[in-house]
Each structure stands twice: as structure tokens, then as C-alpha cells.
C-alpha atoms as a PDB file:
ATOM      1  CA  UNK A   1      29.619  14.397  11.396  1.00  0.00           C
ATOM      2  CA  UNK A   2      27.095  17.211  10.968  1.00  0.00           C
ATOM      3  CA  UNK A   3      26.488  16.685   7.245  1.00  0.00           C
ATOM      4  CA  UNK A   4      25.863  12.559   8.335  1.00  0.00           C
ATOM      5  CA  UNK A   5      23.087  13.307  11.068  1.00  0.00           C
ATOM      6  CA  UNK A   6      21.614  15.990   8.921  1.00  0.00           C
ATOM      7  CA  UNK A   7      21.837  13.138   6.069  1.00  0.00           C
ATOM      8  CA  UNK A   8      19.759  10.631   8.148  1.00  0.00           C
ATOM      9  CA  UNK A   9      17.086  12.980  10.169  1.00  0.00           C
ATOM     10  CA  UNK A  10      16.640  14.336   6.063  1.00  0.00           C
ATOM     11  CA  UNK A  11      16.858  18.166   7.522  1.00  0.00           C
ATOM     12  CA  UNK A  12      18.640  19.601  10.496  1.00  0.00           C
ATOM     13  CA  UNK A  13      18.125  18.572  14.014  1.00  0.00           C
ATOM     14  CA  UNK A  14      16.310  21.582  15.109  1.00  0.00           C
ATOM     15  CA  UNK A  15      13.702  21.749  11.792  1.00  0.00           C
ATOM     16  CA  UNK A  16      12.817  17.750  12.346  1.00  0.00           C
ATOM     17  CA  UNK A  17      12.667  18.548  16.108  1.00  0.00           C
ATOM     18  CA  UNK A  18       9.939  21.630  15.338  1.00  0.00           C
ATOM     19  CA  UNK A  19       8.343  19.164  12.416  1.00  0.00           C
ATOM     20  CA  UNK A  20       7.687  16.237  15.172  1.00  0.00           C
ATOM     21  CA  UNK A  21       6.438  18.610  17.628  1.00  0.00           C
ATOM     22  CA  UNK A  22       3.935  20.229  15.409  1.00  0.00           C
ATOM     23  CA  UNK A  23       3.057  16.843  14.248  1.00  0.00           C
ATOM     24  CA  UNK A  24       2.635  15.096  17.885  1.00  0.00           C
ATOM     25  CA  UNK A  25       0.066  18.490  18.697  1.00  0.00           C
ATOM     26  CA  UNK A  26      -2.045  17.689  15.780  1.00  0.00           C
ATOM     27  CA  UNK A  27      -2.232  14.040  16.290  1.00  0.00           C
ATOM     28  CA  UNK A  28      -2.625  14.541  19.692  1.00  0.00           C
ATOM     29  CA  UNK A  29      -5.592  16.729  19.375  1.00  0.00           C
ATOM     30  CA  UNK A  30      -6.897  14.147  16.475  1.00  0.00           C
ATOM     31  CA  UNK A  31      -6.795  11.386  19.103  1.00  0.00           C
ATOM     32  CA  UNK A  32      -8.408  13.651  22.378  1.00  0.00           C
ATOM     33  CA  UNK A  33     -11.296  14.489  19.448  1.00  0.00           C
ATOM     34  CA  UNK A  34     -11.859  10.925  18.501  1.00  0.00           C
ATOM     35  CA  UNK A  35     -11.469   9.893  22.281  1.00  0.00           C
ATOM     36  CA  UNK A  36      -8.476   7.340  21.465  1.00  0.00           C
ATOM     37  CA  UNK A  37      -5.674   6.508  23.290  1.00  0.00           C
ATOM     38  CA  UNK A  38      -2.404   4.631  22.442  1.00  0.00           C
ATOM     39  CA  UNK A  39      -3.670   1.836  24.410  1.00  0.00           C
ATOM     40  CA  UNK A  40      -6.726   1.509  22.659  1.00  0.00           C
ATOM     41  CA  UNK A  41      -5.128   1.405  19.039  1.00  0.00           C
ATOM     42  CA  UNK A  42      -2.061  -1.454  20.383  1.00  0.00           C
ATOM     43  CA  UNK A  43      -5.512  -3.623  21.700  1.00  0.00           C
ATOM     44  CA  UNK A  44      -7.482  -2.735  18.743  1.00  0.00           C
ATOM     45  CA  UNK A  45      -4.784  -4.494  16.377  1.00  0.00           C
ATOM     46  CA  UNK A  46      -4.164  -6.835  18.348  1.00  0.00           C
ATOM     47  CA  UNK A  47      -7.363  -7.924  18.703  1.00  0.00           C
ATOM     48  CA  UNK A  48      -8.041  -7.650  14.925  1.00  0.00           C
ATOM     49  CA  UNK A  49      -4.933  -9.838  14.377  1.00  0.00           C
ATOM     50  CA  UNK A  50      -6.412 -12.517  16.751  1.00  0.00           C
ATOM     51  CA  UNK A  51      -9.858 -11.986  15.320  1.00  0.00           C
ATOM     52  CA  UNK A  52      -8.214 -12.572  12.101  1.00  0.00           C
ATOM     53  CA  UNK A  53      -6.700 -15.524  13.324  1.00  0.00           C
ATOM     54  CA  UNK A  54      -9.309 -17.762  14.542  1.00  0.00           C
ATOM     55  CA  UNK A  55     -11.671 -16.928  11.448  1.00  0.00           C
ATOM     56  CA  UNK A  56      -8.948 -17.158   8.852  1.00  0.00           C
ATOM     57  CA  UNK A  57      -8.858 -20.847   9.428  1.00  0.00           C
ATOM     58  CA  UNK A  58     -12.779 -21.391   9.451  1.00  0.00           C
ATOM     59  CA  UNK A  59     -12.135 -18.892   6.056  1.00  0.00           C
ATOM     60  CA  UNK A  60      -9.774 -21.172   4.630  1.00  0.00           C
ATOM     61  CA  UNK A  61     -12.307 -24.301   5.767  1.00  0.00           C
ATOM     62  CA  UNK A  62     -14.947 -22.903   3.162  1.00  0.00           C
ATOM     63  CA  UNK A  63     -12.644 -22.234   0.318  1.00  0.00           C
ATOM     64  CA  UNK A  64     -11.585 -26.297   0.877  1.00  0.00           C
ATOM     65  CA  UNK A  65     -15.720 -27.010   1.100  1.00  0.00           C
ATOM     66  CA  UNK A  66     -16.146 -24.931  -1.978  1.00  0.00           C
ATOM     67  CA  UNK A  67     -13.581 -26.490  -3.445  1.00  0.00           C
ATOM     68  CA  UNK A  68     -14.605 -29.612  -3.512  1.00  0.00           C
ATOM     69  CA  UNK A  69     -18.093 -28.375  -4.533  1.00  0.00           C
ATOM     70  CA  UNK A  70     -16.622 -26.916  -7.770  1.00  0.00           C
ATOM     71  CA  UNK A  71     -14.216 -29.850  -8.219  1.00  0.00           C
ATOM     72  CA  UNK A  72     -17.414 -32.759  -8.334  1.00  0.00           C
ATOM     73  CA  UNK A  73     -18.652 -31.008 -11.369  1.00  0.00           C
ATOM     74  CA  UNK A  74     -15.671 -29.528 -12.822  1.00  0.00           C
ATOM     75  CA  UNK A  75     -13.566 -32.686 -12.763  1.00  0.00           C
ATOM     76  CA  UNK A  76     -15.557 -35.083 -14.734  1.00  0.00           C
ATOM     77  CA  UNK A  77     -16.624 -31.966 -17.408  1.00  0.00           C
ATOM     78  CA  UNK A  78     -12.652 -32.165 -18.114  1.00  0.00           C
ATOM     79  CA  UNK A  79     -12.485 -35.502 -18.500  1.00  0.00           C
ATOM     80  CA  UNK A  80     -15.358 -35.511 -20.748  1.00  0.00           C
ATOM     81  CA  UNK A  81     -14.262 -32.929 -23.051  1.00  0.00           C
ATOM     82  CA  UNK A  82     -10.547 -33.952 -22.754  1.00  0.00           C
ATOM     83  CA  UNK A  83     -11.954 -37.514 -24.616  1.00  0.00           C
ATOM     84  CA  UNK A  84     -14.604 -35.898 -26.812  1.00  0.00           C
ATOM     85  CA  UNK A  85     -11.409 -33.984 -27.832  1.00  0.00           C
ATOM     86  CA  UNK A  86      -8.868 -36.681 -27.929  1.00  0.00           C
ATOM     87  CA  UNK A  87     -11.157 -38.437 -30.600  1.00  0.00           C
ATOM     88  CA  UNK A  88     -10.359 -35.640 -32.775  1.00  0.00           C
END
């Protein structure tokens, strides 16, 4: 049983225990530093997600514009050169 938990932590209990708790002080001082707080990082991705959201689609509405830009010229050069080819 011991073997299994020390297995899935990857050391034993009391070395990840000391590991997290050194960890938690650093970020913890990091984040008191920079002034962040857990709530501000959950509403800053969320709000990038959303933000993400509503402009990906106006994103996506200028690669279709563009699109169609490059297709107008590009379709009828094809043609062209597929016939000036098929001559051949």
C-alpha cells in the first residue's frame, strides 16, 4: 500500500508535503509582489476566453473577406494557365 501511494505522489508523503509547502510560500510571495490574487487570474482567463470569443468570429469574418479577395484574382489565373497548359 505504501510502495502504491509513494508510486503516485512520485516521493514519499512527507517530502511532496515539504515540496508543496515550499512551493505555495514562493508563489505566494510571487503573487503578494505582483499584487494578484486567485480571483483575479480565474477572471483574467475568463475574460480572455470571452474576449477571444466574440473577436474570433469577426477574425474568422476577414479571413472569409480576404478570401474572396484572393480567390477573384486567383481563380481565373488558374483557369487561364490550366488552358494555356492543356494546349500543350
Amino acid at each position: 500500500m505504501s510502495d502504491g501511494i509513494n508510486k503516485f505522489l512520485g516521493d514519499s508523503p512527507l517530502r511532496v508535503l515539504v515540496k508543496l509547502l515550499v512551493v505555495s510560500i514562493l508563489v505566494g510571495f510571487v503573487m503578494t509582489v505582483f499584487d494578484w490574487y486567485p480571483a483575479d487570474i480565474y477572471y483574467g482567463i475568463r475574460n480572455f476566453l470571452l474576449d477571444l470569443w466574440r473577436t474570433g468570429f469577426a477574425a474568422l469574418g476577414r479571413v472569409g473577406d480576404y478570401l474572396l479577395l484572393g480567390a477573384v484574382v486567383v481563380i481565373p489565373l488558374f483557369i487561364i494557365l490550366r488552358l494555356f497548359s492543356y494546349r500543350r
